[in-house]
N, C-alpha and C. Protein backbone atom coordinates (compact mmCIF):
# COMPACT_ATOMS: atom_id res chain seq x y z
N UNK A 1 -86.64 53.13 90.71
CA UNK A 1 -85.56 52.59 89.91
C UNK A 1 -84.30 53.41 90.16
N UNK A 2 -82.97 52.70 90.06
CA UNK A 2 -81.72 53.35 90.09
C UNK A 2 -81.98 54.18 89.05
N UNK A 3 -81.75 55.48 89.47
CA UNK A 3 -81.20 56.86 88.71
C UNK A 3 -80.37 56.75 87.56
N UNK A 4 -79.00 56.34 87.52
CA UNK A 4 -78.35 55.80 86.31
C UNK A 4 -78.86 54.77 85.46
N UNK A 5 -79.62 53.59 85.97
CA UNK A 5 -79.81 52.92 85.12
C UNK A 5 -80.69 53.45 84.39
N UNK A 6 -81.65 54.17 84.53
CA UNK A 6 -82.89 54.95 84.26
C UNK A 6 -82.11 55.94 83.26
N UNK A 7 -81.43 56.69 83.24
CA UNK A 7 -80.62 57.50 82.56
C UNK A 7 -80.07 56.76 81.26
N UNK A 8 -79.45 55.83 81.82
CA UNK A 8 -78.86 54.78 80.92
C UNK A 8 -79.25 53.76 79.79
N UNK A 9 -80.80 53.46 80.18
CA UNK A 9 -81.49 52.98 79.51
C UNK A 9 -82.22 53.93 78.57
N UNK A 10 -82.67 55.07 78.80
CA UNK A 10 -83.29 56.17 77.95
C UNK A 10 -82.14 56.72 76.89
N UNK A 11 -81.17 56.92 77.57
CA UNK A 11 -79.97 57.17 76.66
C UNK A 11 -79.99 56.29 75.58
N UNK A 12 -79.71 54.72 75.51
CA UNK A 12 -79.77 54.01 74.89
C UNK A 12 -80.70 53.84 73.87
N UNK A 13 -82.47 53.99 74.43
CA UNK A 13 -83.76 53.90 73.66
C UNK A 13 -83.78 55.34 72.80
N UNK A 14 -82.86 56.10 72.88
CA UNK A 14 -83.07 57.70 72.15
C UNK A 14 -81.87 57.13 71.30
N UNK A 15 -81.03 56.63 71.05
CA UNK A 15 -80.00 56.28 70.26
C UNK A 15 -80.06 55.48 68.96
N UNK A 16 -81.51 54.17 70.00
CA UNK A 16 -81.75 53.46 68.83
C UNK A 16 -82.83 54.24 67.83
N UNK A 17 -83.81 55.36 68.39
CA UNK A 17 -84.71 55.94 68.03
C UNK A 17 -84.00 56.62 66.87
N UNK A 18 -82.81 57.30 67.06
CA UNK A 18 -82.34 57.78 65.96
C UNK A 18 -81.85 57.04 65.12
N UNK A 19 -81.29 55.78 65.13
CA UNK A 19 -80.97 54.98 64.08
C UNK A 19 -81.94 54.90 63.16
N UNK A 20 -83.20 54.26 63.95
CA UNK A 20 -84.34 54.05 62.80
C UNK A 20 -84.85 55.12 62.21
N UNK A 21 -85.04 56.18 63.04
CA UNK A 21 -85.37 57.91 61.84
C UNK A 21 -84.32 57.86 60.72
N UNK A 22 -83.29 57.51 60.82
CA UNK A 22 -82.01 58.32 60.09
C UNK A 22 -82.58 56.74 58.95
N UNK A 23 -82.50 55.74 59.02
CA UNK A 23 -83.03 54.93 58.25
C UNK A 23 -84.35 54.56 57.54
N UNK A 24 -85.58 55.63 58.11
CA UNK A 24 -86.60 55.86 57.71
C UNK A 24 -86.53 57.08 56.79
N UNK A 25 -85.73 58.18 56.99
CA UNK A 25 -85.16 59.29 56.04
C UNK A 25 -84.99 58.82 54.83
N UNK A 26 -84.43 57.55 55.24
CA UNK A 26 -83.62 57.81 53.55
C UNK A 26 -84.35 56.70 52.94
N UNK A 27 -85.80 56.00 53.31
CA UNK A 27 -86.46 55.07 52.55
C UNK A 27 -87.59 56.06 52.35
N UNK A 28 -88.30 57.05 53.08
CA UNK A 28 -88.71 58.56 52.69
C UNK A 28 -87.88 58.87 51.23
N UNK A 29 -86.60 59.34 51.34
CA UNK A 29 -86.19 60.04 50.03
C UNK A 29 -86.29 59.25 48.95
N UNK A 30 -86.23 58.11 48.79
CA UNK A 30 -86.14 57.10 47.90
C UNK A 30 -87.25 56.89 47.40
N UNK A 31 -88.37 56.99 48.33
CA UNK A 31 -89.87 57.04 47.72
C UNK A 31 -89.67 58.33 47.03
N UNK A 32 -89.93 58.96 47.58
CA UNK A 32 -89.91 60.57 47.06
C UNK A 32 -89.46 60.77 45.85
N UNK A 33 -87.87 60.38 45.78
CA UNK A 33 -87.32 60.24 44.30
C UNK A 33 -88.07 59.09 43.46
N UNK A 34 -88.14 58.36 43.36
CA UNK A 34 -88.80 57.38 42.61
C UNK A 34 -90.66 58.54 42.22
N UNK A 35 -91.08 58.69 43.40
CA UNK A 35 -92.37 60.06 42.52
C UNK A 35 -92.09 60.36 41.77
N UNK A 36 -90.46 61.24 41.74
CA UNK A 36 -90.16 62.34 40.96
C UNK A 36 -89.63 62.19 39.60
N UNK A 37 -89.64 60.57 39.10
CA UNK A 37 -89.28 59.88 38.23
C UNK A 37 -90.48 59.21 37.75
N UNK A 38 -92.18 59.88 38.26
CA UNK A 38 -93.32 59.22 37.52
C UNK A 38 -93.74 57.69 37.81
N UNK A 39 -92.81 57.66 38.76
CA UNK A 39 -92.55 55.45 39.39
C UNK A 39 -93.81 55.76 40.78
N UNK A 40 -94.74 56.32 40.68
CA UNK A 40 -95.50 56.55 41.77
C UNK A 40 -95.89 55.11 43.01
N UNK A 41 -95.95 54.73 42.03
CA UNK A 41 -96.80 53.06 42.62
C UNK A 41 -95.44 52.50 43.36
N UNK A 42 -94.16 52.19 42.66
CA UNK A 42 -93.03 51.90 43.33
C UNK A 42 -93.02 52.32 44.47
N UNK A 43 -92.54 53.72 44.28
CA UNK A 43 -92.40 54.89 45.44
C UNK A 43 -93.82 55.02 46.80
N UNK A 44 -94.75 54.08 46.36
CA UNK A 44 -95.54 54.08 47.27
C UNK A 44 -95.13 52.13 48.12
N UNK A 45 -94.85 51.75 47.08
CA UNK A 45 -94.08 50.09 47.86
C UNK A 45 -93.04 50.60 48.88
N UNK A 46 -92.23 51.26 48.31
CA UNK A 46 -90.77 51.93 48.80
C UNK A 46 -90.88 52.30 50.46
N UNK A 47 -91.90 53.29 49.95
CA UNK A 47 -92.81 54.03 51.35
C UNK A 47 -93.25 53.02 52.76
N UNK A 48 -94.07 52.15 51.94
CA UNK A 48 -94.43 51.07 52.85
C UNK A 48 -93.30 50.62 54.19
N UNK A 49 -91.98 50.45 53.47
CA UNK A 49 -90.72 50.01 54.04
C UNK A 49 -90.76 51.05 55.47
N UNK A 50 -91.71 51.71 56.01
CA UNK A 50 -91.69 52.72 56.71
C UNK A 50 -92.30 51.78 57.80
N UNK A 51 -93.64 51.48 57.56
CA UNK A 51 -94.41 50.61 58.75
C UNK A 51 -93.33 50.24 60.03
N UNK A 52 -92.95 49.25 59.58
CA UNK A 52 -91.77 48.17 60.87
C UNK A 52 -91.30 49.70 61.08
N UNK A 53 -90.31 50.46 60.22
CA UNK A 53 -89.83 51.04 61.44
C UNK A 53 -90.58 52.43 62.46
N UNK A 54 -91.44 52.53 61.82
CA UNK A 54 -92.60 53.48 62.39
C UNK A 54 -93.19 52.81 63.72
N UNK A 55 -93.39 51.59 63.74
CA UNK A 55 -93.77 50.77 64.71
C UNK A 55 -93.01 50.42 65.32
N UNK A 56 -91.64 50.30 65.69
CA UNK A 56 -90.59 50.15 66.60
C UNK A 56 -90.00 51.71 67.03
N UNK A 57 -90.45 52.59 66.25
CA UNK A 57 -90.22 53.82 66.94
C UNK A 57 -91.31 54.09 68.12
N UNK A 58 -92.42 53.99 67.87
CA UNK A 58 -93.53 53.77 68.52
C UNK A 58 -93.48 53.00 70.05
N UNK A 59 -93.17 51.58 69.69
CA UNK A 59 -92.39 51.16 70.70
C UNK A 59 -91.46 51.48 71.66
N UNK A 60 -90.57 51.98 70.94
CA UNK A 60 -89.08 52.61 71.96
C UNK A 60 -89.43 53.85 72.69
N UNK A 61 -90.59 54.99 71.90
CA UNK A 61 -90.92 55.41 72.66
C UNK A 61 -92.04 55.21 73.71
N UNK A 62 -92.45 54.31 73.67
CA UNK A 62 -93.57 53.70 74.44
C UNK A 62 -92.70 53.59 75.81
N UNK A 63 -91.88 52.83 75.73
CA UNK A 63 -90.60 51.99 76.70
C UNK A 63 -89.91 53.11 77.22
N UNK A 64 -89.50 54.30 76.67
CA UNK A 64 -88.83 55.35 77.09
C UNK A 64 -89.33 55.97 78.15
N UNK A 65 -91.15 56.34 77.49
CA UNK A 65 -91.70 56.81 78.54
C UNK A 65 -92.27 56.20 79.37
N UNK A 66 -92.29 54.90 79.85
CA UNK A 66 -92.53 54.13 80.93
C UNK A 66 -91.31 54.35 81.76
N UNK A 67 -90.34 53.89 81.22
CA UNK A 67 -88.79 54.19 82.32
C UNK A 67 -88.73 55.10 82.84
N UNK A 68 -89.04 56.93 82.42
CA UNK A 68 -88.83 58.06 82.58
C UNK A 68 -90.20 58.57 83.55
N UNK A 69 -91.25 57.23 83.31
CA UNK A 69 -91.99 57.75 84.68
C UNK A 69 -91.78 56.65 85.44
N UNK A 70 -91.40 55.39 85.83
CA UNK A 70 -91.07 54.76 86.75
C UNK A 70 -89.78 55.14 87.88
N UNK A 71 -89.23 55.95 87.19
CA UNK A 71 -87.96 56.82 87.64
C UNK A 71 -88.08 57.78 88.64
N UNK A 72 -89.37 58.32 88.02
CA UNK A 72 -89.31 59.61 88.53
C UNK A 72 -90.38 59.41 90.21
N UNK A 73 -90.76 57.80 90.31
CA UNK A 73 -91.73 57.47 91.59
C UNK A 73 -90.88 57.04 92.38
């Protein structure tokens, strides 16, 4: 594979990777707070909201590291 595009595309899949952490953070804190308010059961619905993006992180890095070894052959 072209070198830049390979670069370019990982760049990209680490960008979106952080979107969804930085948006999994704060459905983390929200559970968390809702615990800390005795709302346990909520805060465990809340939590749930994690799956999808746990599983598209999963993904992107799946895809990352396919590019980063197709690159490197």
């Amino acid at each position: 594979m072209n070198a830049p595009i390979v670069e370019a595309t990982i760049k990209a899949h680490l960008t979106d990777m952080r979107a969804k952490l930085e948006k999994g953070l704060r459905i983390a804190k929200a559970a968390r707070g809702l615990r800390g308010l005795r709302r346990t059961r909520k805060g465990m619905e809340v939590a749930l909201g994690l799956e999808p993006i746990v599983y598209e992180l999963n993904t992107l890095l799946n895809a990352a590291s396919v590019i980063n070894r197709l690159g490197k052959s």
